[in-house]
C-alpha atoms as a PDB file:
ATOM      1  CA  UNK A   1      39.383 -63.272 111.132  1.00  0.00           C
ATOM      2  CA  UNK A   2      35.650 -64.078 112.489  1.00  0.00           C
ATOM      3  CA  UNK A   3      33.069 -63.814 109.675  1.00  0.00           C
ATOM      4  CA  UNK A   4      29.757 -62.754 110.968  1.00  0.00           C
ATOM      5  CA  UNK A   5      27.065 -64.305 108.481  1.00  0.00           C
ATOM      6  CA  UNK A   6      24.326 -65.946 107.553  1.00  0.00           C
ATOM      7  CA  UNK A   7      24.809 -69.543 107.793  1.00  0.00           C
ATOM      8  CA  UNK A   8      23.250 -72.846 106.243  1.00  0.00           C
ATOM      9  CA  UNK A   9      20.978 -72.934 109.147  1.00  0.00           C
ATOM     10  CA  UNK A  10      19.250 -69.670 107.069  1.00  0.00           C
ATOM     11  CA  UNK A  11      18.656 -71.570 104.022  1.00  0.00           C
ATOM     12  CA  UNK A  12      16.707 -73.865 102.624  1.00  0.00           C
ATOM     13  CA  UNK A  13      19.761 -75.767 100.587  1.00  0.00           C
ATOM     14  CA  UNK A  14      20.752 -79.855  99.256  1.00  0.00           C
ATOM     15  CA  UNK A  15      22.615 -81.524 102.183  1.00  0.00           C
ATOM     16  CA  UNK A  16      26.501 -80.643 101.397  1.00  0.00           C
ATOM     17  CA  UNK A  17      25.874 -76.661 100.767  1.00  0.00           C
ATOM     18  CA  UNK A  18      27.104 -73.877 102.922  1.00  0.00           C
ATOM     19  CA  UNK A  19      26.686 -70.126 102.218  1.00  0.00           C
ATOM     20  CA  UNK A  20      27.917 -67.309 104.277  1.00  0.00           C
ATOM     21  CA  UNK A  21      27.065 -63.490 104.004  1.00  0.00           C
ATOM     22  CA  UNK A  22      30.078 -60.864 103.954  1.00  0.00           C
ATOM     23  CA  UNK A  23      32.804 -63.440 103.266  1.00  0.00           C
ATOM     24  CA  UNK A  24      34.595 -60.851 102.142  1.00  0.00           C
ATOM     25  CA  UNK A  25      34.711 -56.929 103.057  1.00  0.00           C
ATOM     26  CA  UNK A  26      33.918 -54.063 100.753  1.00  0.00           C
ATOM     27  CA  UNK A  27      37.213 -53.289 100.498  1.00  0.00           C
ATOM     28  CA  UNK A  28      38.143 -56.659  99.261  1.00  0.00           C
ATOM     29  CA  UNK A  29      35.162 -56.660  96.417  1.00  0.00           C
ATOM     30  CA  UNK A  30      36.712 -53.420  95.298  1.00  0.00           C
ATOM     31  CA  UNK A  31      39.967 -54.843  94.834  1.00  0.00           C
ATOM     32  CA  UNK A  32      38.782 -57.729  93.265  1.00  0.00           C
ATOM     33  CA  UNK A  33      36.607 -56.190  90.713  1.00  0.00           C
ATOM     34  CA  UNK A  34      39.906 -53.445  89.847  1.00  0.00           C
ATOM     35  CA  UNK A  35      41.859 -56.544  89.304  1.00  0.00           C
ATOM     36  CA  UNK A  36      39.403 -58.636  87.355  1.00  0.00           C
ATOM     37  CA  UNK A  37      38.739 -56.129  85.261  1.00  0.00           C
ATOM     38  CA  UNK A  38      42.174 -56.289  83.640  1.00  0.00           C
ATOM     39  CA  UNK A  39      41.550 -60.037  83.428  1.00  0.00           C
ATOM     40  CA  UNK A  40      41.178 -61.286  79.349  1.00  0.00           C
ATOM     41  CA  UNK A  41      38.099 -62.757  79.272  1.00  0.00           C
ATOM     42  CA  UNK A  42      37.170 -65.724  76.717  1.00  0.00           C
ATOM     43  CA  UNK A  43      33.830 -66.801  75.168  1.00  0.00           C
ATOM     44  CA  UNK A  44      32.765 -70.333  76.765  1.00  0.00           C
ATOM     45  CA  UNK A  45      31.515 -73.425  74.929  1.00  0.00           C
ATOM     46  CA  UNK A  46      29.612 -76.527  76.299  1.00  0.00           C
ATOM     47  CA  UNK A  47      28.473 -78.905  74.276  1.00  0.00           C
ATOM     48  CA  UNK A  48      28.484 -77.095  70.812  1.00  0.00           C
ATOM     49  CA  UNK A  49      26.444 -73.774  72.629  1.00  0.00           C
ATOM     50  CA  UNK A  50      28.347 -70.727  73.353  1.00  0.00           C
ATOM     51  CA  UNK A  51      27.341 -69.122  76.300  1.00  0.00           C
ATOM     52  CA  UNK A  52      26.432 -65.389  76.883  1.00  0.00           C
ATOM     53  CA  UNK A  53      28.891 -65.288  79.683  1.00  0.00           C
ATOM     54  CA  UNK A  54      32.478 -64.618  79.360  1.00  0.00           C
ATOM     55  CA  UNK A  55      35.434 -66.650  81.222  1.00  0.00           C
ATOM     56  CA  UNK A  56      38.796 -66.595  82.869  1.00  0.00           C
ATOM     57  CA  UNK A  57      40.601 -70.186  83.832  1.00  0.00           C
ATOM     58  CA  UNK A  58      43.701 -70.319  86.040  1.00  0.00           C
ATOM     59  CA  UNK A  59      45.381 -73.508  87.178  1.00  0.00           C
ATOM     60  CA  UNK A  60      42.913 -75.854  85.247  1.00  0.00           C
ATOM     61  CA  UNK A  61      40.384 -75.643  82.646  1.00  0.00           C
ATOM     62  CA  UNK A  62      37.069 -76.630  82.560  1.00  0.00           C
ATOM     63  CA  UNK A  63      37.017 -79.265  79.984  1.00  0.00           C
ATOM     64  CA  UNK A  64      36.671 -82.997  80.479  1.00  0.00           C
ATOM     65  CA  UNK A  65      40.721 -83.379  80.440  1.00  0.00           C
ATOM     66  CA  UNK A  66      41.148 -80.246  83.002  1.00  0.00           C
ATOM     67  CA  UNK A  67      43.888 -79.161  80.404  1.00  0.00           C
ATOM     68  CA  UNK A  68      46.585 -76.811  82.197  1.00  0.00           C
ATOM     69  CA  UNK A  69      45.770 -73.196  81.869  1.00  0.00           C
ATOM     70  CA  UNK A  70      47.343 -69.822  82.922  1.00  0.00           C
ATOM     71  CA  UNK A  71      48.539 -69.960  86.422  1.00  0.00           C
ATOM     72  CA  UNK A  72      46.594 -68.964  89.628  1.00  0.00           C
ATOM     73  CA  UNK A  73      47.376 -64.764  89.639  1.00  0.00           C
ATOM     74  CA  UNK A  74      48.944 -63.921  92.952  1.00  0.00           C
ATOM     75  CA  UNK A  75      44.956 -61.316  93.690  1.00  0.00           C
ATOM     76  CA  UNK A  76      43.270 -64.732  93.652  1.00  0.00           C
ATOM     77  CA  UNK A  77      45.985 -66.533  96.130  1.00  0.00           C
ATOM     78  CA  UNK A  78      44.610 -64.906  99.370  1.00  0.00           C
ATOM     79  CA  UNK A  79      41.024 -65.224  98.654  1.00  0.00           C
ATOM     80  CA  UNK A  80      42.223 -69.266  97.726  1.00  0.00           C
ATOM     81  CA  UNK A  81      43.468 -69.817 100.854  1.00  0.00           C
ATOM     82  CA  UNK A  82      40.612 -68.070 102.681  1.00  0.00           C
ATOM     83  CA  UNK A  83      37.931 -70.289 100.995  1.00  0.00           C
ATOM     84  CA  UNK A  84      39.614 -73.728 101.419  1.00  0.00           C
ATOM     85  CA  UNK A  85      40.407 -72.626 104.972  1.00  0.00           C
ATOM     86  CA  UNK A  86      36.698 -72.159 105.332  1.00  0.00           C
ATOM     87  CA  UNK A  87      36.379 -75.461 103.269  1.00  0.00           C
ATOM     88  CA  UNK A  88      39.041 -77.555 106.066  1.00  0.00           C
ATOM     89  CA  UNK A  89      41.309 -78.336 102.901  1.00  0.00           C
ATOM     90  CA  UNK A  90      45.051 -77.778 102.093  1.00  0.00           C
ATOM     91  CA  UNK A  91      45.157 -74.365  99.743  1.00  0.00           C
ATOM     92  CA  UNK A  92      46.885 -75.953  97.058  1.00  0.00           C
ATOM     93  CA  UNK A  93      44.624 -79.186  96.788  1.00  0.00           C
ATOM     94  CA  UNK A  94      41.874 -75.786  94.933  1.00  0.00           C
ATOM     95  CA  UNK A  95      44.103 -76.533  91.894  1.00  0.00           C
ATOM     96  CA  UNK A  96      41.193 -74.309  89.532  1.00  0.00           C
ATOM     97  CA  UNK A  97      39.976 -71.275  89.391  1.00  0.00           C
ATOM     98  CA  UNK A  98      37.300 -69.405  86.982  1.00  0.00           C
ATOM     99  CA  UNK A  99      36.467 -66.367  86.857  1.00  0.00           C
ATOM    100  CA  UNK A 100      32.583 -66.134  85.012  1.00  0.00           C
ATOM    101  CA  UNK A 101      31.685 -62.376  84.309  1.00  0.00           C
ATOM    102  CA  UNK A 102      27.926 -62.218  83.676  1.00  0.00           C
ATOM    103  CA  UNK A 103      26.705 -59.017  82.099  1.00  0.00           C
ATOM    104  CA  UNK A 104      22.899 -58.644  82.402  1.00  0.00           C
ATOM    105  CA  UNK A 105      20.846 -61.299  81.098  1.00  0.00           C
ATOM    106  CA  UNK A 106      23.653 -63.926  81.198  1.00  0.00           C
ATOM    107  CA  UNK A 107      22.579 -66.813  82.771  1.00  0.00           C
ATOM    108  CA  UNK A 108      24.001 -69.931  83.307  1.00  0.00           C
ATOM    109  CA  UNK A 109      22.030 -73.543  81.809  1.00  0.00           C
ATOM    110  CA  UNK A 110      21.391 -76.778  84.454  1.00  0.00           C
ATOM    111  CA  UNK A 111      24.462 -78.375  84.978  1.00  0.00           C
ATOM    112  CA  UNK A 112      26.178 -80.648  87.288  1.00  0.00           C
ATOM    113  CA  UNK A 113      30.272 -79.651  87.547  1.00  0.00           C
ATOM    114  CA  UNK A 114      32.337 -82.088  85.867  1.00  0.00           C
ATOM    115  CA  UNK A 115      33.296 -85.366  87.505  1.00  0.00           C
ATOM    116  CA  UNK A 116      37.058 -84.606  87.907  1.00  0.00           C
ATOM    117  CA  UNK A 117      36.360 -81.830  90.066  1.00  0.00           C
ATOM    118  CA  UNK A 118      35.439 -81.993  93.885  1.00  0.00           C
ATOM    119  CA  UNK A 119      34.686 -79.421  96.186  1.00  0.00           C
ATOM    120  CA  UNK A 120      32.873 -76.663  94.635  1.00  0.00           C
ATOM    121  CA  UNK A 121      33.513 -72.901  96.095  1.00  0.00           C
ATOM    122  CA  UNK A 122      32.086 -69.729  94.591  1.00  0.00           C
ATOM    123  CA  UNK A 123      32.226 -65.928  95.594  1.00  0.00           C
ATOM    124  CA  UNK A 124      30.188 -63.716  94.118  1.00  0.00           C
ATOM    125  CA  UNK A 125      31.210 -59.725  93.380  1.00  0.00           C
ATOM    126  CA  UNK A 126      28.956 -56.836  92.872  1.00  0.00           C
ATOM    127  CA  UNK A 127      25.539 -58.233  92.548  1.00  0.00           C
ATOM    128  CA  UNK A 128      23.113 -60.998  93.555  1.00  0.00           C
ATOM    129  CA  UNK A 129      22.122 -63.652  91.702  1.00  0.00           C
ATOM    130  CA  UNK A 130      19.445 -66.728  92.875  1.00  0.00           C
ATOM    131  CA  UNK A 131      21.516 -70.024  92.643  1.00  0.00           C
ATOM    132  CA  UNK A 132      18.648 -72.715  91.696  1.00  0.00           C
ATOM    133  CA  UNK A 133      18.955 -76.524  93.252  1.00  0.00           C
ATOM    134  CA  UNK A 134      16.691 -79.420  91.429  1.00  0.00           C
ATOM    135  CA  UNK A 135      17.359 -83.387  91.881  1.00  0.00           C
ATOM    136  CA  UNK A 136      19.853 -84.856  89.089  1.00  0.00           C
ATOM    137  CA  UNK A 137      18.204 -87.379  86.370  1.00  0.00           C
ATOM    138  CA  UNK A 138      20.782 -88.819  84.191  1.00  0.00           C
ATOM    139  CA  UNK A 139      19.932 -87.962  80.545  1.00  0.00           C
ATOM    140  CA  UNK A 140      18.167 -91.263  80.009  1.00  0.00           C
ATOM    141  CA  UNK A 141      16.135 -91.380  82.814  1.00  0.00           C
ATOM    142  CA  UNK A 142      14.711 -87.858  82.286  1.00  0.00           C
ATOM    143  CA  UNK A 143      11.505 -88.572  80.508  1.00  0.00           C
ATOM    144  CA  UNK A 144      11.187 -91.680  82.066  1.00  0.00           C
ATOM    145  CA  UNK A 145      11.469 -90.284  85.756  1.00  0.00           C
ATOM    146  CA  UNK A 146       9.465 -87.009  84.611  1.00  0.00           C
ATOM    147  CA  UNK A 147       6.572 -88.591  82.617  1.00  0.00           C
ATOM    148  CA  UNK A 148       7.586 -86.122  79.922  1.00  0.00           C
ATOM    149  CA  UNK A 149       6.902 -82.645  82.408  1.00  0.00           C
ATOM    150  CA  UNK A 150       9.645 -80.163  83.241  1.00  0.00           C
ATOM    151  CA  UNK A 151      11.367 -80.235  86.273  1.00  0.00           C
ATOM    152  CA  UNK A 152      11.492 -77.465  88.309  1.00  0.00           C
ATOM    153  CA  UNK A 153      13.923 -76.587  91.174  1.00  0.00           C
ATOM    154  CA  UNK A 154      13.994 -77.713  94.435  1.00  0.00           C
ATOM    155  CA  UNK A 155      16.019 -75.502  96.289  1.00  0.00           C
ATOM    156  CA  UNK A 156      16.806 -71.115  95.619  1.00  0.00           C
ATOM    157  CA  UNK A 157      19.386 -69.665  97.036  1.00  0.00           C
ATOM    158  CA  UNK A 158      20.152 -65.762  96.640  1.00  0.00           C
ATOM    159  CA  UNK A 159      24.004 -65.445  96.581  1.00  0.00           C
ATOM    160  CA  UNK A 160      24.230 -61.516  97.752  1.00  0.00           C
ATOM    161  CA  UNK A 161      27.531 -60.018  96.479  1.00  0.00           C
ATOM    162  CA  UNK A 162      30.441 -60.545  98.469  1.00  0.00           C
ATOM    163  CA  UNK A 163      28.944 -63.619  99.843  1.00  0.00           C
ATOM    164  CA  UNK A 164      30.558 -67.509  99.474  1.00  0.00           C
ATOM    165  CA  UNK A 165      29.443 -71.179  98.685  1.00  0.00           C
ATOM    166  CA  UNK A 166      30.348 -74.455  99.490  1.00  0.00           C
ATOM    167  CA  UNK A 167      28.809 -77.539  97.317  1.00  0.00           C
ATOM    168  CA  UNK A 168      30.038 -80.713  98.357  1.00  0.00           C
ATOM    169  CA  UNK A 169      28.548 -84.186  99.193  1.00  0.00           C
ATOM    170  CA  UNK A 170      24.619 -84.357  97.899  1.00  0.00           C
ATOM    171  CA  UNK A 171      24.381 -80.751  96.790  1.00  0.00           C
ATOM    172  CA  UNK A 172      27.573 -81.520  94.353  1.00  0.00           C
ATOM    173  CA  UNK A 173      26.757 -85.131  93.160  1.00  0.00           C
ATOM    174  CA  UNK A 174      23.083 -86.001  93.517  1.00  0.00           C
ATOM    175  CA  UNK A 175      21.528 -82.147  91.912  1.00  0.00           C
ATOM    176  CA  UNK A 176      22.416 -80.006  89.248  1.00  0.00           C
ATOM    177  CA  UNK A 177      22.503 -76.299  89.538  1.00  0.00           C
ATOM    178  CA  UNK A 178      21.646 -73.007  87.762  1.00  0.00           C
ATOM    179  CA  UNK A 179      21.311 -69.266  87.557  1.00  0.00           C
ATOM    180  CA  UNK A 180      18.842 -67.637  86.041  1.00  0.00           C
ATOM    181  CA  UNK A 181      19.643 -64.418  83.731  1.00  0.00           C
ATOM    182  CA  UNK A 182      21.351 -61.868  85.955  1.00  0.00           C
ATOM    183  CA  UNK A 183      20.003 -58.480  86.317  1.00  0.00           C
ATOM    184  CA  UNK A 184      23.339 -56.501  86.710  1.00  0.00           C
ATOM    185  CA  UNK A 185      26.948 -57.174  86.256  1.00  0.00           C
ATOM    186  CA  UNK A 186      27.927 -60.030  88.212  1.00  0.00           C
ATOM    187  CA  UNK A 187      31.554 -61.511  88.522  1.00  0.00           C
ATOM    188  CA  UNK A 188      31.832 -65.270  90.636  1.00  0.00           C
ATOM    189  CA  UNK A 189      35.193 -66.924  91.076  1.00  0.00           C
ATOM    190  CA  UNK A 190      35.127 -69.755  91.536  1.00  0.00           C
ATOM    191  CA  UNK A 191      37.540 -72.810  92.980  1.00  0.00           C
ATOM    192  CA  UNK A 192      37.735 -76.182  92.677  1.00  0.00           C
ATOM    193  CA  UNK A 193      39.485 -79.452  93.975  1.00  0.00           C
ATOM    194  CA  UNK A 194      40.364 -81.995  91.725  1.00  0.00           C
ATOM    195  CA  UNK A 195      39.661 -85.242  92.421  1.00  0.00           C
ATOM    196  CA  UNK A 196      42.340 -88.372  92.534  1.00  0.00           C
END
């Protein structure tokens, strides 16, 4: 099915990130939402900090090990297929999927994805959200590479509801990403290859 959207060419993104508008239809985000919401949601924990958003793994987990977890449900299959179709990769290779629900004010801290992960896909359902680019600095080199001062992000991108995301290459490996407290309920799912 042709997808008329907004393209890379319409934002100002790191080198490996593709957006498109309307990935999926109304109808689609509807059903989505109806089926999340029977979804059992878990609290998430990085690094000793619990996050204020709530989460949903399928296939893999998150953590370092990418433990087995719950298989992919069969509402999430189609909408798989779609995004690594869009992403020129096998279905199956998107061995993860997480489902983030962000109630208003959840945001999400600077991060990089985990190493063991590869292509990064997201869709997001209901409401917008600015995704936030900024160079990575290993944890050493921070201060050093800083002189002490914030750093502040290089890139926004506003991911309007039903829209997708592609990070792979430079935008995936060489900057970490955020998303600033949300202003409305917000669900993203969100796939991922493993590597090796």
């Amino acid at each position: 099915m042709p997808i008329p959207a907004r393209s890379l060419f319409d934002v100002d993104a790191p080198n490996g990130f593709r957006y498109r508008d309307d990935f999926i239809t109304v109808e689609e985000e509807a059903m989505l939402a109806g089926e999340i919401a029977r979804v059992e949601f878990s609290t998430f924990e990085m690094r000793g900090v619990v996050a204020r958003r709530r989460v949903a793994f399928f296939g893999r987990t998150y953590d370092r090990g990418a433990a087995a977890a719950p298989p992919m449900p069969d509402f999430l299959l189609w909408l798989r297929d779609r995004v690594a179709s869009w992403a020129e990769v096998d279905g199956a290779s998107m061995g993860m999927a997480l489902i983030n629900e962000y109630r208003p004010a959840a945001p999400v801290g600077w991060h990089r994805d985990a190493p063991q992960y590869g292509i990064v896909a997201g869709i997001s359902l209901l409401s917008s959200c600015q995704l936030k680019f900024r160079p990575y600095v290993a944890p050493g080199d921070a201060a050093q590479a800083t002189g002490g001062a914030r750093r502040t992000a290089t890139h926004t991108i506003v991911l309007e509801p039903r829209s997708a995301y592609l990070m792979t290459a430079e935008s995936r490996s060489a900057y970490e990403h955020h998303v600033p407290p949300v202003a409305a309920l917000r669900y993203s799912i969100t796939f991922r290859t493993l590597r090796g």
